[in-house]
PDB file of N, CA and C in Angstrom:
ATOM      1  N   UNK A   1      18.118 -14.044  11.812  1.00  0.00           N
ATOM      2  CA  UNK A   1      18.814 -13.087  10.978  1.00  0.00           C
ATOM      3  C   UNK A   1      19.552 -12.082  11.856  1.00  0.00           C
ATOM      4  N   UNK A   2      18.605 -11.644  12.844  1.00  0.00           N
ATOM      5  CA  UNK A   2      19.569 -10.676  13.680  1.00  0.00           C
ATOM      6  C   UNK A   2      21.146 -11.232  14.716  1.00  0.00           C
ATOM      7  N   UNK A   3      20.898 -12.374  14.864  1.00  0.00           N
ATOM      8  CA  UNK A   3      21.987 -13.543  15.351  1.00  0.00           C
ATOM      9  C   UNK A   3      23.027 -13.083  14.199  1.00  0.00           C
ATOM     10  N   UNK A   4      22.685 -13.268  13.044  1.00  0.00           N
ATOM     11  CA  UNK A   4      23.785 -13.566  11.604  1.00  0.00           C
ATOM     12  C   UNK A   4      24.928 -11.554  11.826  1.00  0.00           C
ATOM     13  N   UNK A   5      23.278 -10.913  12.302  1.00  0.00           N
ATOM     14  CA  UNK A   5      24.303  -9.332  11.880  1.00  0.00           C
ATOM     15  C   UNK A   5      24.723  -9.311  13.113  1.00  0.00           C
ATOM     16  N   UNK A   6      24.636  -9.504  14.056  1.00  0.00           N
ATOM     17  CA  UNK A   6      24.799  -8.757  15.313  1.00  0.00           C
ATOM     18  C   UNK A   6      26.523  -9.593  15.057  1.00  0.00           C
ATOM     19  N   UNK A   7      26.249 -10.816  15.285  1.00  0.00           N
ATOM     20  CA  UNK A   7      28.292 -11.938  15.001  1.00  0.00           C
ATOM     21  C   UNK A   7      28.853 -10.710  13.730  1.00  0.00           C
ATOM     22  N   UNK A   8      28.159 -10.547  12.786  1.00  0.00           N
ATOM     23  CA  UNK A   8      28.668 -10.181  11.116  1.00  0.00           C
ATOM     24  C   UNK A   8      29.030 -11.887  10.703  1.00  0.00           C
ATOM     25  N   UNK A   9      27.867 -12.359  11.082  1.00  0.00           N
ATOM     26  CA  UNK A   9      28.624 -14.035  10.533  1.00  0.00           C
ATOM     27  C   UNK A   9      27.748 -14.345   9.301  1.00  0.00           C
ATOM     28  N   UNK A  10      28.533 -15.039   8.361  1.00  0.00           N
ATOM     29  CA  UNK A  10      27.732 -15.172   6.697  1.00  0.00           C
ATOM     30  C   UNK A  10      27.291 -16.396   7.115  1.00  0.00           C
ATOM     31  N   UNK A  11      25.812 -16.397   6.047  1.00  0.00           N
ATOM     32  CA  UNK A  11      25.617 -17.696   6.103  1.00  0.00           C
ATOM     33  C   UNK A  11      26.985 -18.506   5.169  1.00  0.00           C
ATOM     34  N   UNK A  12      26.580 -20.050   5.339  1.00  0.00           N
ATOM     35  CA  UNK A  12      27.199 -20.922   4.804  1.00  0.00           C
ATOM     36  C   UNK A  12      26.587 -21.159   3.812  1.00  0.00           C
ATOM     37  N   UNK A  13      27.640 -21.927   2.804  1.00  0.00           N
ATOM     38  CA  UNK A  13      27.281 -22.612   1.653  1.00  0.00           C
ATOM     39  C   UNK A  13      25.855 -23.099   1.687  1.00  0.00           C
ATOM     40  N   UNK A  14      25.725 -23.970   2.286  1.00  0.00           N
ATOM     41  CA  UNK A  14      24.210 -24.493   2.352  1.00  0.00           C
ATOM     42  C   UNK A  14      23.277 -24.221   3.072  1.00  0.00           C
ATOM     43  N   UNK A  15      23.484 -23.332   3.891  1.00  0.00           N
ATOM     44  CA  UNK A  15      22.426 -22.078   3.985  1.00  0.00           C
ATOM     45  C   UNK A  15      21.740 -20.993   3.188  1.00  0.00           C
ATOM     46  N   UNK A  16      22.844 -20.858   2.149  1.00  0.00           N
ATOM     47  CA  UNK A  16      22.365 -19.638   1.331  1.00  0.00           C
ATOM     48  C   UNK A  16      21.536 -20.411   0.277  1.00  0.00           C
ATOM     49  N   UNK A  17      22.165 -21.507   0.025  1.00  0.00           N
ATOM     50  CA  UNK A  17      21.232 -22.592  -1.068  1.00  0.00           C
ATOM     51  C   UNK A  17      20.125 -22.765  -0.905  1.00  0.00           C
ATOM     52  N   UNK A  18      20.214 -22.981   0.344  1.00  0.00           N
ATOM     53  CA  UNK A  18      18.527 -23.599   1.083  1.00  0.00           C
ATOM     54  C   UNK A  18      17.772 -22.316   1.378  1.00  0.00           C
ATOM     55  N   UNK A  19      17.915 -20.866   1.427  1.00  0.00           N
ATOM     56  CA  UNK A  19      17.492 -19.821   1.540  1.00  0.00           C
ATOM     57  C   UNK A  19      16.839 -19.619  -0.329  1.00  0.00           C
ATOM     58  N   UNK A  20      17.984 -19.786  -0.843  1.00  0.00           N
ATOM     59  CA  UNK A  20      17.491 -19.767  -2.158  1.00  0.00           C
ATOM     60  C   UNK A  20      16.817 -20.175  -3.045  1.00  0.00           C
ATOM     61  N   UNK A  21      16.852 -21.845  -2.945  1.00  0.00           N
ATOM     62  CA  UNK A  21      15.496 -22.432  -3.271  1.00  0.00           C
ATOM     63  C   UNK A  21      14.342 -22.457  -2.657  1.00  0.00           C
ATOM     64  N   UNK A  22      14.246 -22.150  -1.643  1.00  0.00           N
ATOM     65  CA  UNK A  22      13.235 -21.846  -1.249  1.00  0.00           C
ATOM     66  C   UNK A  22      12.989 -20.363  -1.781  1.00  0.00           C
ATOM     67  N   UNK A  23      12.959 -19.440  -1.897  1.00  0.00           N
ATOM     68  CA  UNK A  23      12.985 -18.041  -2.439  1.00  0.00           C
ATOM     69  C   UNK A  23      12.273 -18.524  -4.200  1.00  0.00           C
ATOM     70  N   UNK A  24      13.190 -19.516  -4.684  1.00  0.00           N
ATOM     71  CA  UNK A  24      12.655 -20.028  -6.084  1.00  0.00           C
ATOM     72  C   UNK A  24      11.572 -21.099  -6.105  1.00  0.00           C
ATOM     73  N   UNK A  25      11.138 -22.099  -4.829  1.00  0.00           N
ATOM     74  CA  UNK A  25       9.760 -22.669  -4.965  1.00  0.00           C
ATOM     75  C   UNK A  25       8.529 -20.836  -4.582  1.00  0.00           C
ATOM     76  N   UNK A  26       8.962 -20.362  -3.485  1.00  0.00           N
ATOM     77  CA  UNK A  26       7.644 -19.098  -3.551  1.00  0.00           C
ATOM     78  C   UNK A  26       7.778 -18.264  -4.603  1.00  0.00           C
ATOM     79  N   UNK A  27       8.516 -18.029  -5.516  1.00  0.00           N
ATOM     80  CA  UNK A  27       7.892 -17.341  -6.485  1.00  0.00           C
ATOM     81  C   UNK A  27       7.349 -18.186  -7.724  1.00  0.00           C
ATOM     82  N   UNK A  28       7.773 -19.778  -7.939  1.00  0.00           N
ATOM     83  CA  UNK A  28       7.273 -20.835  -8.606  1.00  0.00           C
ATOM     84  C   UNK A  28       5.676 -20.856  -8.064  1.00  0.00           C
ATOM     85  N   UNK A  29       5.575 -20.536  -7.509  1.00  0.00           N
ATOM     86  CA  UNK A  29       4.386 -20.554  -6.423  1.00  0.00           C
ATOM     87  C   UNK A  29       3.220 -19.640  -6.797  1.00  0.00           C
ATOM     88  N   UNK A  30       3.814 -18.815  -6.456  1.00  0.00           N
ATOM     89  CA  UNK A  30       3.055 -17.206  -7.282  1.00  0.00           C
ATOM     90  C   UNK A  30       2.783 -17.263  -8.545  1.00  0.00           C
ATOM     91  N   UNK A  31       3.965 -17.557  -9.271  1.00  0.00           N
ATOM     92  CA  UNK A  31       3.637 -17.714 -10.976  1.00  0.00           C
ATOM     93  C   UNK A  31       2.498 -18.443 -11.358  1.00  0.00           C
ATOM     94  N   UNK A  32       2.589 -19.592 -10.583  1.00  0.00           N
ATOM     95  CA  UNK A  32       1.403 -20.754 -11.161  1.00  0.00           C
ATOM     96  C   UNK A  32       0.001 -20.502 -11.021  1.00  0.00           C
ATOM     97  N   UNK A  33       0.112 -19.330  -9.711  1.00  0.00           N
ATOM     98  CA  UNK A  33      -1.061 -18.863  -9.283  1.00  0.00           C
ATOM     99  C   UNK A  33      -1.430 -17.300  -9.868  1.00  0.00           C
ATOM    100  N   UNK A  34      -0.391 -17.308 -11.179  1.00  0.00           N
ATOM    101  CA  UNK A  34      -1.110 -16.156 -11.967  1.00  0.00           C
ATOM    102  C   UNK A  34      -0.269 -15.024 -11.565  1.00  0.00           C
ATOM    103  N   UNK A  35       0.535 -14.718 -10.844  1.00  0.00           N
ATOM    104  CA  UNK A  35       0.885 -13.472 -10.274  1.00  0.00           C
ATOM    105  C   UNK A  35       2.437 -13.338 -11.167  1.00  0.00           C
ATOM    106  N   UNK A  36       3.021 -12.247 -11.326  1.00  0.00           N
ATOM    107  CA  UNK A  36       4.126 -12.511 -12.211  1.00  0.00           C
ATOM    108  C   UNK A  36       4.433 -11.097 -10.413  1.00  0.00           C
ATOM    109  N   UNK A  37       5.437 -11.085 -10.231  1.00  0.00           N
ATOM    110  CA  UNK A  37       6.183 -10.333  -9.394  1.00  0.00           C
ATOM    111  C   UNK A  37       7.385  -9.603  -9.708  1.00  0.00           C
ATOM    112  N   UNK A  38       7.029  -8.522 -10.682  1.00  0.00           N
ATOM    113  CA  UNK A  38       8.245  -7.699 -11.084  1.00  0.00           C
ATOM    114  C   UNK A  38       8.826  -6.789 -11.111  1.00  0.00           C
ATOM    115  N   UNK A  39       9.335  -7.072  -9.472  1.00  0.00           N
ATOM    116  CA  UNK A  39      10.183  -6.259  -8.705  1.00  0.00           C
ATOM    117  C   UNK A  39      11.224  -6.936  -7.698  1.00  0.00           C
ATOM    118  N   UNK A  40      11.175  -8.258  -7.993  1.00  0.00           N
ATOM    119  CA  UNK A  40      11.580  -9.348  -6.684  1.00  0.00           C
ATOM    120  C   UNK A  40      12.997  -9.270  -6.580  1.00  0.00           C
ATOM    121  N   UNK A  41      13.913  -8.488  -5.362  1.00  0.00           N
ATOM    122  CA  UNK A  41      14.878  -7.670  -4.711  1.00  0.00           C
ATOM    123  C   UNK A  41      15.004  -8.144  -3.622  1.00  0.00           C
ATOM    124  N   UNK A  42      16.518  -8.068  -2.999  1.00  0.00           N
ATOM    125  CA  UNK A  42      16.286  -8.618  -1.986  1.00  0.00           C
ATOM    126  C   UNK A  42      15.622  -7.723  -0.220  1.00  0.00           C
ATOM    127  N   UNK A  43      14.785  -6.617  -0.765  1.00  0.00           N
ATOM    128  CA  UNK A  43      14.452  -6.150   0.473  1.00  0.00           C
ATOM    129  C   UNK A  43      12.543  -6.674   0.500  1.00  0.00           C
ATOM    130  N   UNK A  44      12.503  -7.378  -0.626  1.00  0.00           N
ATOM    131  CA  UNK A  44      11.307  -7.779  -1.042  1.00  0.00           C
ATOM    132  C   UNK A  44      11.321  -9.422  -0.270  1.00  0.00           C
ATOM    133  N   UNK A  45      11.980  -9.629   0.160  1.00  0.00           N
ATOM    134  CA  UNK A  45      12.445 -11.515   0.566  1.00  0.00           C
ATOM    135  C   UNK A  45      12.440 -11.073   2.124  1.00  0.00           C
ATOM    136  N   UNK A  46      11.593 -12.112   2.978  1.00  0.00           N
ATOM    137  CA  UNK A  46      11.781 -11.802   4.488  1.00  0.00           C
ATOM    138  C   UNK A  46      12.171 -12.672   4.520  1.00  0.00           C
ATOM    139  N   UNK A  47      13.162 -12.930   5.603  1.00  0.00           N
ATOM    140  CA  UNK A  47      13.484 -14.297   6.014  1.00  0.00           C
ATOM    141  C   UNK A  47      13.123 -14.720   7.377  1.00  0.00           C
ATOM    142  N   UNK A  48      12.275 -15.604   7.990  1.00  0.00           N
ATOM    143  CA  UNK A  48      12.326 -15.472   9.582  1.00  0.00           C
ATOM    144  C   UNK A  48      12.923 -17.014  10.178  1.00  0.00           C
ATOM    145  N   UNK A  49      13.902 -16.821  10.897  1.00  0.00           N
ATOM    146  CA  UNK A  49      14.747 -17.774  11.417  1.00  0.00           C
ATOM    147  C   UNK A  49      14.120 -18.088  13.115  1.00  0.00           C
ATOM    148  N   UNK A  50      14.533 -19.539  13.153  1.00  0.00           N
ATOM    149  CA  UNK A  50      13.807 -19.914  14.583  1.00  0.00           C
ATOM    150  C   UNK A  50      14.295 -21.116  14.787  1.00  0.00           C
ATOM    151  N   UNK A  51      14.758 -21.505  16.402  1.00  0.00           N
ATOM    152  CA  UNK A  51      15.725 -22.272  16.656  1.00  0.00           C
ATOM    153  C   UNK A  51      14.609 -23.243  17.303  1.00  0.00           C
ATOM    154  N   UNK A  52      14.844 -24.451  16.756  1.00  0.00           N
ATOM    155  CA  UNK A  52      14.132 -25.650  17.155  1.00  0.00           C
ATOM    156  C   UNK A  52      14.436 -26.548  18.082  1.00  0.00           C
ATOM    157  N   UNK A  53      13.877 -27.722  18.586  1.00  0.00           N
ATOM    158  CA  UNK A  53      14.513 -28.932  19.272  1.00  0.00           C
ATOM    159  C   UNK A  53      15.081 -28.290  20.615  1.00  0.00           C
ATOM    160  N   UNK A  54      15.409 -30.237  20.895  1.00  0.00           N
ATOM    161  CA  UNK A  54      16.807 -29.735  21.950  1.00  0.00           C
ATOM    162  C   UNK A  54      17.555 -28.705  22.270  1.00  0.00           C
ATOM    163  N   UNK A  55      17.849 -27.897  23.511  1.00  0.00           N
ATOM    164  CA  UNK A  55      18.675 -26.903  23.013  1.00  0.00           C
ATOM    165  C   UNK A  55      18.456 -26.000  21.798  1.00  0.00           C
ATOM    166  N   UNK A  56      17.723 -26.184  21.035  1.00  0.00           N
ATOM    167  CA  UNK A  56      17.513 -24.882  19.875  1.00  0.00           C
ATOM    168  C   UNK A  56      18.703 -25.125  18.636  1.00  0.00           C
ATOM    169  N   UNK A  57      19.092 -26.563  18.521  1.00  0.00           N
ATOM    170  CA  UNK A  57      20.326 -26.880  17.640  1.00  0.00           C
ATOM    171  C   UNK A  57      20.068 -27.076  16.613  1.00  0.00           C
ATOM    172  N   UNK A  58      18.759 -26.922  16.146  1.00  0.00           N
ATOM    173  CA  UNK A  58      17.798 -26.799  14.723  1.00  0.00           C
ATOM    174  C   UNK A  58      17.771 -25.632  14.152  1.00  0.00           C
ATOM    175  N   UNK A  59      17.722 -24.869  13.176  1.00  0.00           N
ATOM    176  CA  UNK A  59      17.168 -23.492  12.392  1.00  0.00           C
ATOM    177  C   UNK A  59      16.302 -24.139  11.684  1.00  0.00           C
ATOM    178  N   UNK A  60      14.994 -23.321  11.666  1.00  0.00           N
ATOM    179  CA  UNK A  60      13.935 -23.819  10.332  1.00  0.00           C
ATOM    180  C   UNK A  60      13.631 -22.131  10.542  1.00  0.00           C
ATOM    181  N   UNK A  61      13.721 -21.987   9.033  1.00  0.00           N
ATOM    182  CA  UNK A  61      13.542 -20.742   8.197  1.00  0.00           C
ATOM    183  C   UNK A  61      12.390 -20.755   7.544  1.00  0.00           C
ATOM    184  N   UNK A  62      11.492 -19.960   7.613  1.00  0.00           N
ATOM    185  CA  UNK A  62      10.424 -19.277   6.905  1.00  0.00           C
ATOM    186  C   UNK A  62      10.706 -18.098   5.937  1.00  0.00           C
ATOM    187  N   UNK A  63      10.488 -18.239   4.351  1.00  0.00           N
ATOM    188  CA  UNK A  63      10.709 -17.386   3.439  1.00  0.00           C
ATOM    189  C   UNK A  63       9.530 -16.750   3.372  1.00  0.00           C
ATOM    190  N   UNK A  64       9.525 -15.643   2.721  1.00  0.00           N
ATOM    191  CA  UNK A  64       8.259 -14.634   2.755  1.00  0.00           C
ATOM    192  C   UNK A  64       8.698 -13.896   1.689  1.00  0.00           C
ATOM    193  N   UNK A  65       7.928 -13.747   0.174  1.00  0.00           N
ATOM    194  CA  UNK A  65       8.089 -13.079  -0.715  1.00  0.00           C
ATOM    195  C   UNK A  65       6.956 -11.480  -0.650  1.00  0.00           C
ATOM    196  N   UNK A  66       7.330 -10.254  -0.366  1.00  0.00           N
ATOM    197  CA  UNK A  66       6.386  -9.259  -0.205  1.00  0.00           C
ATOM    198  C   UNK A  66       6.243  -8.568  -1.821  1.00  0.00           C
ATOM    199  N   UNK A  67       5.295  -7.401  -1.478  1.00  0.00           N
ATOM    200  CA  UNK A  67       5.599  -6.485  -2.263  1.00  0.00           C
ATOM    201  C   UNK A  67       4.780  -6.752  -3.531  1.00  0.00           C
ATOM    202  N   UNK A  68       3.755  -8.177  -3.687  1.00  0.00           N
ATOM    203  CA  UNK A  68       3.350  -8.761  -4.886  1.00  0.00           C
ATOM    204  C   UNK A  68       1.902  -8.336  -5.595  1.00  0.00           C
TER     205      UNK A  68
END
């Protein structure tokens, strides 16, 4: 994430998708497990980014819903 502000570079199309469903399986997640979360904002969403493989030419993102 700090890579994304430091450029000012947006994610892409299918970055933000894949940020997003994932954001919608963890609170699918929570619900099932009883918790209703109603406040979910985006300073409530962590995101932690980490460069994989070879060279680091992978991102795998970890979502984190707080605040629950």
């Amino acid at each position: 994430m700090n890579e994304y502000q430091k450029e000012q570079k947006p994610f892409t199309i299918q970055e933000a998708c894949q940020i997003a469903i994932r954001i919608l399986e963890a609170t699918d997640a929570i619900h099932k497990a009883g918790i209703i979360h109603k406040n979910l904002k985006p300073e409530n969403v962590l995101v932690q980014s980490k460069r994989i493989g070879p060279g680091g030419g992978k991102i795998v993102r970890t979502i984190k819903i707080t605040d629950v």
